[in-house]
C-alpha atoms as a PDB file:
ATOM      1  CA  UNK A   1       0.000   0.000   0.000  1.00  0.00           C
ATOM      2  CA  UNK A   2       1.087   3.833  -0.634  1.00  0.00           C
ATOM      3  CA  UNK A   3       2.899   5.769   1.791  1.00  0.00           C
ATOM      4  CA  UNK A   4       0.988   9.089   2.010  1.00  0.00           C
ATOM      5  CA  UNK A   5       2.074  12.619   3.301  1.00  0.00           C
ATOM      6  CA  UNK A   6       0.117  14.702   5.492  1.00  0.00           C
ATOM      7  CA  UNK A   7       1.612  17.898   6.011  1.00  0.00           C
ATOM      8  CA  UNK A   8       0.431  21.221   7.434  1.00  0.00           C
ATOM      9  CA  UNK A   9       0.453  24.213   8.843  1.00  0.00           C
ATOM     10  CA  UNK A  10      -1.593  25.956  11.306  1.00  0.00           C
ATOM     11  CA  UNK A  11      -2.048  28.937  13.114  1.00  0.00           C
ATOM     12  CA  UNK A  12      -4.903  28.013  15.204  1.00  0.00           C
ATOM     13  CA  UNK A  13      -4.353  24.195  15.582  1.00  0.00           C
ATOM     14  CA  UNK A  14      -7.953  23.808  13.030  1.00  0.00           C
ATOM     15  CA  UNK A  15      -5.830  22.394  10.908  1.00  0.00           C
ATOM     16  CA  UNK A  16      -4.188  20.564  13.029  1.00  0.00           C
ATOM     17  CA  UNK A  17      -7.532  18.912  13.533  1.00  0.00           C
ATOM     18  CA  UNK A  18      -8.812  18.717  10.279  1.00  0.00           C
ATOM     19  CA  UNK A  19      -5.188  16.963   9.255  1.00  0.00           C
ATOM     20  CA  UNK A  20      -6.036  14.322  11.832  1.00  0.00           C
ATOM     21  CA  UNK A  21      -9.529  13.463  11.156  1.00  0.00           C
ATOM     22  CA  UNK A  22      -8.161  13.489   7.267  1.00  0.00           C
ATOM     23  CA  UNK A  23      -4.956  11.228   8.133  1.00  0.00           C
ATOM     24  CA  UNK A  24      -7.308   8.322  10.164  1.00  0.00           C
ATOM     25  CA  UNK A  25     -10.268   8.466   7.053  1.00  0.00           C
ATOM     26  CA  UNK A  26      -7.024   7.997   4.963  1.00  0.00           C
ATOM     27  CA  UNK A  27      -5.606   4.812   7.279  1.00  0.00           C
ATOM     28  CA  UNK A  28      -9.113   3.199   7.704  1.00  0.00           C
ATOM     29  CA  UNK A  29      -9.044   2.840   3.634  1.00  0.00           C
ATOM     30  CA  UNK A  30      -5.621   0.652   4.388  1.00  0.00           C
ATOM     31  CA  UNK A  31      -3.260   3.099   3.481  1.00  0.00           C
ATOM     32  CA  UNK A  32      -0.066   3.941   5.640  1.00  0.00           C
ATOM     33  CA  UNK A  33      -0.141   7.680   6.714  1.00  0.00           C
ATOM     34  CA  UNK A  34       2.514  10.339   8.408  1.00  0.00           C
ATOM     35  CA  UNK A  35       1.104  13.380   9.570  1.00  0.00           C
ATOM     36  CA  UNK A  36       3.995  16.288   9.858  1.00  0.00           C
ATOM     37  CA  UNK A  37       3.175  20.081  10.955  1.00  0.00           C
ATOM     38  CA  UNK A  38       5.747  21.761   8.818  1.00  0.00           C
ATOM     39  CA  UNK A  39       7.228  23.940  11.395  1.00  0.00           C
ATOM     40  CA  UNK A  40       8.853  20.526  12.951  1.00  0.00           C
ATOM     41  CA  UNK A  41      10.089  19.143  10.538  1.00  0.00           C
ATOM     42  CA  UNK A  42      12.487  16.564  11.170  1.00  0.00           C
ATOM     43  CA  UNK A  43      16.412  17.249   9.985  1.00  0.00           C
ATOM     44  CA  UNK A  44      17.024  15.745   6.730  1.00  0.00           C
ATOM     45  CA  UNK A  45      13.642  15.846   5.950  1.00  0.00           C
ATOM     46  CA  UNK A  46      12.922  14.128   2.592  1.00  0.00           C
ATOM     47  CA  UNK A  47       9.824  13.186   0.507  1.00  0.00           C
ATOM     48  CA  UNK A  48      11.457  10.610  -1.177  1.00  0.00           C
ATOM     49  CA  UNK A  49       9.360   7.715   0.408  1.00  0.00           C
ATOM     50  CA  UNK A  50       5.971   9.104  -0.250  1.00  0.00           C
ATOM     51  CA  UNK A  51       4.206   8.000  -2.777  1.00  0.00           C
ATOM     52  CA  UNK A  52       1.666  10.812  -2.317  1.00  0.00           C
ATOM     53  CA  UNK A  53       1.453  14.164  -0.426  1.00  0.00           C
ATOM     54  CA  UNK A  54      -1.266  16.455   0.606  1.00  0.00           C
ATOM     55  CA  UNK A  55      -0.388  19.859   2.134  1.00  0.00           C
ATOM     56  CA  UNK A  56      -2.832  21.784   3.915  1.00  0.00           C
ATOM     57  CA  UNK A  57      -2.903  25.222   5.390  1.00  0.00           C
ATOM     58  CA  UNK A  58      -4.784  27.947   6.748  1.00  0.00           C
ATOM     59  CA  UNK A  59      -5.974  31.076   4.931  1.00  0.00           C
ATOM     60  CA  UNK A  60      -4.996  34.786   7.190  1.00  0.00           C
ATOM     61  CA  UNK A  61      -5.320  37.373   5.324  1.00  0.00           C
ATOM     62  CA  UNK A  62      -5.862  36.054   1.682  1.00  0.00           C
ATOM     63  CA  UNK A  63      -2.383  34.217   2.248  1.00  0.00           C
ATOM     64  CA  UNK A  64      -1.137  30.869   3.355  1.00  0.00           C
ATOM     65  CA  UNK A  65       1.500  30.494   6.310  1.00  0.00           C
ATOM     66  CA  UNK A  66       5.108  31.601   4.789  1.00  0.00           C
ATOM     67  CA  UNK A  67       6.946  28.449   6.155  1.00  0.00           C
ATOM     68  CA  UNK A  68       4.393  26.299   3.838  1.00  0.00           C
ATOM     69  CA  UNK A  69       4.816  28.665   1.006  1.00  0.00           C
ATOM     70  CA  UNK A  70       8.069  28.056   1.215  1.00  0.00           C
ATOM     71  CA  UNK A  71       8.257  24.183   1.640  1.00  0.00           C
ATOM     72  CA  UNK A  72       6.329  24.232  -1.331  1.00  0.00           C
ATOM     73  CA  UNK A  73       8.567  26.043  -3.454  1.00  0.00           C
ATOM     74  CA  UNK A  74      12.003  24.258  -2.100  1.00  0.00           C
ATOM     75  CA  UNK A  75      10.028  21.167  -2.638  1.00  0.00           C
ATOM     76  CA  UNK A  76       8.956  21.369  -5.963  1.00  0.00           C
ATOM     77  CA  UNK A  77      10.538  19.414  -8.073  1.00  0.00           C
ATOM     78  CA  UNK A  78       9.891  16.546  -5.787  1.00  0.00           C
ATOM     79  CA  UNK A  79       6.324  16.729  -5.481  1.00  0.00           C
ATOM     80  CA  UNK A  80       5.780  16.960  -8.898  1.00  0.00           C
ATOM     81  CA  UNK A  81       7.312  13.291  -8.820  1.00  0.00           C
ATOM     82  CA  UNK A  82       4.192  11.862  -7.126  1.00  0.00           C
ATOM     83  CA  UNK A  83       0.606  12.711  -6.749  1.00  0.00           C
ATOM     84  CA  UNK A  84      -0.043  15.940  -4.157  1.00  0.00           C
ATOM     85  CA  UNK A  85      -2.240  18.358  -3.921  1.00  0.00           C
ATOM     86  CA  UNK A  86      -2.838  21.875  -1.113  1.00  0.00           C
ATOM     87  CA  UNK A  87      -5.850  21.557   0.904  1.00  0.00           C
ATOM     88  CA  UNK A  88      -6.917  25.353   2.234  1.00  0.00           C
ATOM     89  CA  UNK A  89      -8.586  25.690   5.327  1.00  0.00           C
ATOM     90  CA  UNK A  90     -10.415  29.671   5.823  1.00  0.00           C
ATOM     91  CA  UNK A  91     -12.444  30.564   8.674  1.00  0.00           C
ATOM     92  CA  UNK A  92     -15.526  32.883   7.707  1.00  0.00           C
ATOM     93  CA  UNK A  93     -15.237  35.864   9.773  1.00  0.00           C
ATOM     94  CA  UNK A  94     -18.846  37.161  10.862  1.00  0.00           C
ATOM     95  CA  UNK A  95     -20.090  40.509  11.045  1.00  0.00           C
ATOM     96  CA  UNK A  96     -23.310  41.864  12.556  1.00  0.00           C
ATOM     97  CA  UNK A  97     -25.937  43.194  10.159  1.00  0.00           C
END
């Protein structure tokens, strides 16, 4: 079975949550998942034994979380190797009418 990817960021720890409930959905269909917040990264960090990655992070201020933005980009080449994909997680603010 494929090795799958789970990383994120968060600011809030939602998507922290919502990578969680995602990763065990993802295991119950017998695949084998690692679930990595981007900011802790291990050393030598390498995608090289995924077979598939999805990133998620959280939407402030019409932009992602620079440390993913950046793991993206210095990653590129690699992900494009397997099958990924960004998952975006955006609060709805509310306002009083």
């Amino acid at each position: 079975m494929s090795n799958v990817l789970i990383l994120y960021a968060t600011t809030e720890g939602q998507t922290a949550k919502i990578s969680n409930h995602l990763a065990d959905t993802i295991r119950a269909k017998g695949f084998t998942v690692e679930l990595v917040d981007v900011k802790n990264l291990p050393f030598n960090f390498s995608l090289e034994k995924y077979q598939a990655a999805i990133l998620g992070g959280s939407i402030h201020n019409a932009k992602h979380q620079a440390y993913l933005v950046s793991f993206i980009k210095s990653n590129l080449a690699a992900l494009r190797k397997r099958q990924w994909g960004v998952r975006n997680i955006r609060t709805k603010m509310g306002h009083n009418n």
